[in-house]
C-alpha atoms as a PDB file:
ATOM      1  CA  UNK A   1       0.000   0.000   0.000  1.00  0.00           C
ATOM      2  CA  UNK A   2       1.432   3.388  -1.149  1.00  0.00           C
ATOM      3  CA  UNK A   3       2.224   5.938   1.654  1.00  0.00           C
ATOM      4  CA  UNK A   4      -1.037   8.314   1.899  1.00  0.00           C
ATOM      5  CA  UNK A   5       0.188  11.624  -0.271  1.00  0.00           C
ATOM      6  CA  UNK A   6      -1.021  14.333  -1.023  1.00  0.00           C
ATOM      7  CA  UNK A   7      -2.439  12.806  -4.478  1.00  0.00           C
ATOM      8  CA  UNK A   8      -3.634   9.450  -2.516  1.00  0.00           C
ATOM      9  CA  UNK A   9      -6.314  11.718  -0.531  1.00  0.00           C
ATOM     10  CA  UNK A  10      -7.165  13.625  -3.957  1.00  0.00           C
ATOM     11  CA  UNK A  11      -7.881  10.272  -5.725  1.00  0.00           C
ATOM     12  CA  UNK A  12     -10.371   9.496  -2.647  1.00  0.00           C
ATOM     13  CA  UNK A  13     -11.617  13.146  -2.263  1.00  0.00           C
ATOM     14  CA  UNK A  14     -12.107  12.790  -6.672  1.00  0.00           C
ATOM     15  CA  UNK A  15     -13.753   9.446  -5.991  1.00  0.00           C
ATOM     16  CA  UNK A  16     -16.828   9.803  -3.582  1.00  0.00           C
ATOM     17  CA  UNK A  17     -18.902  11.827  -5.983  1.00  0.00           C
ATOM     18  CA  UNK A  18     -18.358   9.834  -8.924  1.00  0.00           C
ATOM     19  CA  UNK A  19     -19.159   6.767  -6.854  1.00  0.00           C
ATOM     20  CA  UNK A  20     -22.073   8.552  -5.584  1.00  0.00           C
ATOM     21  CA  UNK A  21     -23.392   9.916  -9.199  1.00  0.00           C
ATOM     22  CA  UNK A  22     -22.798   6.945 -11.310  1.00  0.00           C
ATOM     23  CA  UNK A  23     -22.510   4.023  -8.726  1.00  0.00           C
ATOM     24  CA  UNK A  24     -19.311   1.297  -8.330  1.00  0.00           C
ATOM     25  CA  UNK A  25     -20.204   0.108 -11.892  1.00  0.00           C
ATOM     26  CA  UNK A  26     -20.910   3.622 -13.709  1.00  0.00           C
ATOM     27  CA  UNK A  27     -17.301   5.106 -12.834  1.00  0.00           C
ATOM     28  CA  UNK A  28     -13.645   4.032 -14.464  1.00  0.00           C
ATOM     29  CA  UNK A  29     -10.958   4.100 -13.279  1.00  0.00           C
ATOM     30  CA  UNK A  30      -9.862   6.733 -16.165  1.00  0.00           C
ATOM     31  CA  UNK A  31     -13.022   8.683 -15.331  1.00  0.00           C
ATOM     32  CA  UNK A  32     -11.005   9.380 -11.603  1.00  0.00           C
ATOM     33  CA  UNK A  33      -7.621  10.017 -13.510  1.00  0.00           C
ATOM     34  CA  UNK A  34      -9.217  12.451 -15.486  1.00  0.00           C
ATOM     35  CA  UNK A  35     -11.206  14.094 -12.506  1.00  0.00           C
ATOM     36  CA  UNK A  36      -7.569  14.379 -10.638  1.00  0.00           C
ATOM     37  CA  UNK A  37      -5.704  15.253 -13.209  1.00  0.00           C
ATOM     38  CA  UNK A  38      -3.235  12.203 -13.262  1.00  0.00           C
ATOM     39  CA  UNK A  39      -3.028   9.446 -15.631  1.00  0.00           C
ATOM     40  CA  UNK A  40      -4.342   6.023 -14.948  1.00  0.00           C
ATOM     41  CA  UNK A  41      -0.855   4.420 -14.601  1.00  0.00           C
ATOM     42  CA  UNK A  42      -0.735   6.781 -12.300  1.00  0.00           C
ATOM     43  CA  UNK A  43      -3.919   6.373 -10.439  1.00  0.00           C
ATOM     44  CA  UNK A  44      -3.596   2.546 -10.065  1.00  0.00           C
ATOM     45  CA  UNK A  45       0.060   2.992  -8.238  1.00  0.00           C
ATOM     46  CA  UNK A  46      -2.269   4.578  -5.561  1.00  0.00           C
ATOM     47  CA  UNK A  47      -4.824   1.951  -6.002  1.00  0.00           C
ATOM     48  CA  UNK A  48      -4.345  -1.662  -7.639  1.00  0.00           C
ATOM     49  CA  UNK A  49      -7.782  -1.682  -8.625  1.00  0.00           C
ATOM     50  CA  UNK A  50     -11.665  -0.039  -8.574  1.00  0.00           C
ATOM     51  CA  UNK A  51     -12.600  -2.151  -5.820  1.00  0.00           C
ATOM     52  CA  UNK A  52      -9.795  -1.187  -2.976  1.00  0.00           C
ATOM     53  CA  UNK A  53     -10.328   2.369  -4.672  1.00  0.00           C
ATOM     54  CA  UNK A  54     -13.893   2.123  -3.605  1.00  0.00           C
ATOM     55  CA  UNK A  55     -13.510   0.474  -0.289  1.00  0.00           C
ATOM     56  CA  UNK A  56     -10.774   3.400   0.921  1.00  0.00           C
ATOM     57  CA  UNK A  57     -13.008   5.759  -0.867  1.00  0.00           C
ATOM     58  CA  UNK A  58     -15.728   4.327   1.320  1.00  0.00           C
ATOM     59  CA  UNK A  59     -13.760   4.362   4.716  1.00  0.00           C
ATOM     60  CA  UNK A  60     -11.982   7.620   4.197  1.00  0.00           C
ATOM     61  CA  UNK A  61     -15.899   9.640   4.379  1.00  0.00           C
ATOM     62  CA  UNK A  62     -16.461   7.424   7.170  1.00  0.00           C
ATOM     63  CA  UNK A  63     -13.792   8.387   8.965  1.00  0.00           C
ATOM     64  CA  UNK A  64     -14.208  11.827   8.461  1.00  0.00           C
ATOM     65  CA  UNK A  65     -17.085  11.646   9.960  1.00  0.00           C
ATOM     66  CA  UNK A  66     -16.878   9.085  12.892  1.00  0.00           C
ATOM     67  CA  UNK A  67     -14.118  10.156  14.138  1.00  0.00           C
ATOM     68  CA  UNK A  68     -15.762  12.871  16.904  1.00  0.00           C
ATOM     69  CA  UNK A  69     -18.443   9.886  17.426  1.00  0.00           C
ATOM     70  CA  UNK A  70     -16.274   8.220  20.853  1.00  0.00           C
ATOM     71  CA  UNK A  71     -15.649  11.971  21.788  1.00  0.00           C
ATOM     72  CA  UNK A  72     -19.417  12.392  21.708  1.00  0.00           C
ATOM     73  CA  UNK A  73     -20.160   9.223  23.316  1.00  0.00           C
ATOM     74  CA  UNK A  74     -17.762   9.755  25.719  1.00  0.00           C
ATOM     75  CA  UNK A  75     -18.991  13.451  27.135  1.00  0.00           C
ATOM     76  CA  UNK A  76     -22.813  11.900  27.697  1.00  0.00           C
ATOM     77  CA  UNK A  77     -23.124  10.703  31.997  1.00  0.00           C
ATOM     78  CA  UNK A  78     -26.911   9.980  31.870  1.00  0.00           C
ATOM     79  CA  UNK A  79     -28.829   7.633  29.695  1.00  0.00           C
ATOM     80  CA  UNK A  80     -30.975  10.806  27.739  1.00  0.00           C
ATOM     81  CA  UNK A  81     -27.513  12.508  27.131  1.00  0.00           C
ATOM     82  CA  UNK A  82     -26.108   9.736  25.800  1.00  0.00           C
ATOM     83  CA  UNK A  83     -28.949   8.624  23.068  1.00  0.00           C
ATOM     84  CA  UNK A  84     -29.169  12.789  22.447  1.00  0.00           C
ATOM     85  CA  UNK A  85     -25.141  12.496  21.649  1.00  0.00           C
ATOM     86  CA  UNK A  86     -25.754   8.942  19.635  1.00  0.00           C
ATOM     87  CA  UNK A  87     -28.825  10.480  17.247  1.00  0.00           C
ATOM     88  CA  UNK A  88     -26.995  14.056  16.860  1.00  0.00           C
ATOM     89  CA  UNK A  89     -24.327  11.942  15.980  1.00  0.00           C
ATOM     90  CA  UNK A  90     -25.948  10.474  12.989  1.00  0.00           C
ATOM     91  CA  UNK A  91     -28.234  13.787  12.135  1.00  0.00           C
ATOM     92  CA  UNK A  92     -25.207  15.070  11.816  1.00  0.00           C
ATOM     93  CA  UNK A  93     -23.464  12.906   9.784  1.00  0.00           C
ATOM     94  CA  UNK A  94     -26.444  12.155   7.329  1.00  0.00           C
ATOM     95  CA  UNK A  95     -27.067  16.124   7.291  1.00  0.00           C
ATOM     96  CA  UNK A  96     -24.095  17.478   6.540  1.00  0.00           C
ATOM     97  CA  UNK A  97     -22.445  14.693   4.051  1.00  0.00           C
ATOM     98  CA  UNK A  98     -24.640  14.632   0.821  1.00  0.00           C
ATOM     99  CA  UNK A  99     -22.282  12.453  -0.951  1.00  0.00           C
ATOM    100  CA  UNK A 100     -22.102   9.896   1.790  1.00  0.00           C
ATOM    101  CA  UNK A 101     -25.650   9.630   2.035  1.00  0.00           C
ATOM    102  CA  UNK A 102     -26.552   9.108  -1.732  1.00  0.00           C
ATOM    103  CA  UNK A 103     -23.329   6.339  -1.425  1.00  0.00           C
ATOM    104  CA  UNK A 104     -25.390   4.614   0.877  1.00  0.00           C
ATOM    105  CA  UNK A 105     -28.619   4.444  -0.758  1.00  0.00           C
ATOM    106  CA  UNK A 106     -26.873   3.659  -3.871  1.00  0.00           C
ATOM    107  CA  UNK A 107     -25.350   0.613  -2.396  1.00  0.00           C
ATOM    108  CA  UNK A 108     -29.264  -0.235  -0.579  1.00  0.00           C
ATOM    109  CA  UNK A 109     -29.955   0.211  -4.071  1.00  0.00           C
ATOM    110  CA  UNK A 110     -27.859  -1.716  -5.951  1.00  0.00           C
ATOM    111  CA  UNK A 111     -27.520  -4.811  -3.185  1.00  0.00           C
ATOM    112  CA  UNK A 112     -24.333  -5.846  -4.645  1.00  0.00           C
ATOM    113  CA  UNK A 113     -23.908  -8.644  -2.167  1.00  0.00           C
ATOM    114  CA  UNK A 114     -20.255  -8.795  -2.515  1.00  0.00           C
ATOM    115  CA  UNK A 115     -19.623  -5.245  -2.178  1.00  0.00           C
ATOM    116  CA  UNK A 116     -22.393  -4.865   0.711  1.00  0.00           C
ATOM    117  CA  UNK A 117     -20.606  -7.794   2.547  1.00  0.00           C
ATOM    118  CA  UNK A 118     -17.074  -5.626   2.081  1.00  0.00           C
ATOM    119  CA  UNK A 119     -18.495  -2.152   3.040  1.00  0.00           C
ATOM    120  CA  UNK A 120     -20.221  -3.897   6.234  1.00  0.00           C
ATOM    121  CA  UNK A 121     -16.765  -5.738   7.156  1.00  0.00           C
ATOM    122  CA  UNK A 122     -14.630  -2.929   6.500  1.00  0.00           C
ATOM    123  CA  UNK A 123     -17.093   0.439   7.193  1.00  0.00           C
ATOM    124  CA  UNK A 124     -19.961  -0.644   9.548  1.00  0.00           C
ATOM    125  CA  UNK A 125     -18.649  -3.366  11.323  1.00  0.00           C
ATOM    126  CA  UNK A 126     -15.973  -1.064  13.152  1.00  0.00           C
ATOM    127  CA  UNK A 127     -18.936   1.246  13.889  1.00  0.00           C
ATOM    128  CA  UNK A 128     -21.254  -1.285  15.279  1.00  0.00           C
ATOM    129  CA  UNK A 129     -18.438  -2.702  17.204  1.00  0.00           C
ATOM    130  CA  UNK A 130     -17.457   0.903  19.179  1.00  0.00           C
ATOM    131  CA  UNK A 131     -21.508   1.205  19.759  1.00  0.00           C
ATOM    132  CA  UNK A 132     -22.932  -2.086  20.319  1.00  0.00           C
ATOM    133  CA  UNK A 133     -22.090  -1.811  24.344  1.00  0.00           C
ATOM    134  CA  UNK A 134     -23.151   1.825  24.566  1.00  0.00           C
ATOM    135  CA  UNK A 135     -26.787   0.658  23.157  1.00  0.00           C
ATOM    136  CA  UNK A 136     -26.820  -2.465  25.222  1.00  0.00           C
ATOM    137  CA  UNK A 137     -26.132   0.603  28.216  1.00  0.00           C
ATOM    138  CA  UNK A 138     -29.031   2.381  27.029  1.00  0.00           C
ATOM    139  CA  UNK A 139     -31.490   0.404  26.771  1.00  0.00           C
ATOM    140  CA  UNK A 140     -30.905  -3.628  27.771  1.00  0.00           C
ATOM    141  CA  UNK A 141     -34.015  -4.311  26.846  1.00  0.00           C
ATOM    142  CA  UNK A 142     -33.967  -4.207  23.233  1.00  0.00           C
ATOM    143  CA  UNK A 143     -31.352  -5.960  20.513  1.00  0.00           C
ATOM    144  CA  UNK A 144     -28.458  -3.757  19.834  1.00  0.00           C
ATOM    145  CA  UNK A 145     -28.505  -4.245  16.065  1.00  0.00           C
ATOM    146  CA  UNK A 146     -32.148  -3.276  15.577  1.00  0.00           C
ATOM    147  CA  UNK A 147     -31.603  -0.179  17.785  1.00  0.00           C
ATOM    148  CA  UNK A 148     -28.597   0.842  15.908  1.00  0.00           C
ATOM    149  CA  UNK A 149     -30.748   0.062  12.229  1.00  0.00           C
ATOM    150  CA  UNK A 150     -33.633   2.045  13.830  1.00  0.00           C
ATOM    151  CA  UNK A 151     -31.710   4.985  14.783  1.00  0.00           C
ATOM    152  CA  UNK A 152     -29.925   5.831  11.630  1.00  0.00           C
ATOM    153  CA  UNK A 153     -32.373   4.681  10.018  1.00  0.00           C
ATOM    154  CA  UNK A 154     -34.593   7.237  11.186  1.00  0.00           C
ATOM    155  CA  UNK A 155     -32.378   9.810  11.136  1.00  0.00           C
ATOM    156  CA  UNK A 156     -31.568   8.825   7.228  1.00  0.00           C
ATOM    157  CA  UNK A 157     -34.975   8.749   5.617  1.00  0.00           C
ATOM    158  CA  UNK A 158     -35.527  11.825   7.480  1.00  0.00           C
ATOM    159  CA  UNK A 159     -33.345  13.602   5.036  1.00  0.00           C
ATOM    160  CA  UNK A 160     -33.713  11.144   1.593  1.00  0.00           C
ATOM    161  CA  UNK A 161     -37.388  12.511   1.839  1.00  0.00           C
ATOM    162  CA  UNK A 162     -36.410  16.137   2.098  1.00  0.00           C
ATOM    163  CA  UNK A 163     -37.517  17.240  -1.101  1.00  0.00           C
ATOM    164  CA  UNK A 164     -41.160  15.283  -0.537  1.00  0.00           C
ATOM    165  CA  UNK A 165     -41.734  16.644   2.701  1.00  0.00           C
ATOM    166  CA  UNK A 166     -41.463  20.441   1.185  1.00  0.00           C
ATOM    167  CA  UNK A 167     -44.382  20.046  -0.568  1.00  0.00           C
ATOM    168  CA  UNK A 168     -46.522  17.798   2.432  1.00  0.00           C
ATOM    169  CA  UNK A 169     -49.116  20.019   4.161  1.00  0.00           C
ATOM    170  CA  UNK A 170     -47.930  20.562   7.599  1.00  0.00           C
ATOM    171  CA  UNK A 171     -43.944  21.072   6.447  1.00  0.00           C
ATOM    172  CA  UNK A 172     -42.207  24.046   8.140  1.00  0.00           C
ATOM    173  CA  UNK A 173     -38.258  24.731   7.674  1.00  0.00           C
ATOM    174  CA  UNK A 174     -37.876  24.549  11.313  1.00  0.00           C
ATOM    175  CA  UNK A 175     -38.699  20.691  10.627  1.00  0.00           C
ATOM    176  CA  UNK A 176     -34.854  20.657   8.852  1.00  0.00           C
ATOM    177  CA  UNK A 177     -32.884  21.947  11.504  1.00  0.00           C
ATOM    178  CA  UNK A 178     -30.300  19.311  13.313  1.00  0.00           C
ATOM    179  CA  UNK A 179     -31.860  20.370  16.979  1.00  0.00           C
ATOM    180  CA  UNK A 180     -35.555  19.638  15.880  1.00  0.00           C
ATOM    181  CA  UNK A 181     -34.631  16.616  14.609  1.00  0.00           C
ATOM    182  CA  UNK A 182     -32.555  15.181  17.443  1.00  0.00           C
ATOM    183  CA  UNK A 183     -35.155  16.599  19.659  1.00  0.00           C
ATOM    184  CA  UNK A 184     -37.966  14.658  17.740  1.00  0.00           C
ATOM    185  CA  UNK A 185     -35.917  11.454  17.532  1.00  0.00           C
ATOM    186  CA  UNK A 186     -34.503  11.153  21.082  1.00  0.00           C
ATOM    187  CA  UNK A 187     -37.922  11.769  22.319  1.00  0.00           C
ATOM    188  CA  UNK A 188     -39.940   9.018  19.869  1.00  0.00           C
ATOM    189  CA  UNK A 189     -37.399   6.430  20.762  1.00  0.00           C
ATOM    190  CA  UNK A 190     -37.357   7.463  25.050  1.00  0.00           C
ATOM    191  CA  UNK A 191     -41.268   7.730  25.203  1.00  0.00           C
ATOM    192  CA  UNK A 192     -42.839   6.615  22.125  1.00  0.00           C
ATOM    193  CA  UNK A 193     -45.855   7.196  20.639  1.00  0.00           C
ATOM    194  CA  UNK A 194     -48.569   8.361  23.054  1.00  0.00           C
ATOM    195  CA  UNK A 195     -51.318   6.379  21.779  1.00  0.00           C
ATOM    196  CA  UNK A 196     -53.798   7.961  24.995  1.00  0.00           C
END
């Protein structure tokens, strides 16, 4: 594996909204070259091939953004702090990263099973791992995995129906700001829906 230059981080940086535009099969390796400026000799010394050009591509806007998520976990003493932390986490991550988020529904899309298998042992997996104790702490009573799903994946259709919601009787901007939503979400999964 090449030393991360300069370049390196330019290929991924080039990368994520091709990937995200065209999908893994829609995007050549030339089609990156040309985006960065390099040739394709040049491009696959950084990366042997599309698919470990796509996987670091993958991991390098995941880490981008996971990296404050320990930091976040890790400020949170009581059990409403700490789900508040865990859903701003994600609002925040699925809110301010376009290209990540059309990446993932691309891939829901798609259901590449090879490539979903790769992206869940080399992007998710790490994730769930660093938060599969902290939801067990939370809330023993339910299974870790479905909370985790749950939560982003309320968080995440929140924003993939953005431009249906605008035009929904009812819709008010306020609806789209980070604090609303965390509110909203943090207090649907604590209390639920009062059905009284």
């Amino acid at each position: 594996m090449p030393k991360q230059t300069k370049t390196y981080t330019k290929i991924l940086e080039a990368a994520l909204p091709l990937f995200a535009a065209f999908g893994y099969r829609g995007v050549a390796m030339r089609d990156i070259a040309n985006t960065v400026g390099i040739t394709a000799a040049a491009l696959y010394n950084h990366f042997p091939n599309k698919e470990t050009l796509y996987l670091k591509a993958l991991e390098y806007a995941f880490e981008a953004q996971v990296g404050g998520l320990s930091g976040a976990l890790g400020n949170a003493r009581t059990p409403h702090e700490r789900l508040t932390a865990f859903v701003g986490f994600w609002v925040e991550t699925f809110g301010s990263d376009v290209i990540l988020r059309a990446l993932l529904q691309r891939e829901m899309t798609d259901a590449d099973d090879t490539r979903l298998a790769l992206l869940v042992q080399h992007v998710f997996q790490p994730i769930y791992a660093e938060v599969e104790s902290f939801l067990t702490s939370i809330s023993g009573r339910h299974d870790p995995l479905m909370l985790f799903t749950s939560i982003a994946g309320l968080v995440m259709y929140h924003f993939e129906t953005t431009p249906m919601r605008k035009l929904l009787p009812g819709f008010r901007p306020s609806q789209d700001e980070h604090e609303a939503l965390v509110e909203h979400v943090t207090m649907l999964l604590e209390h639920g829906i009062d059905m009284a």
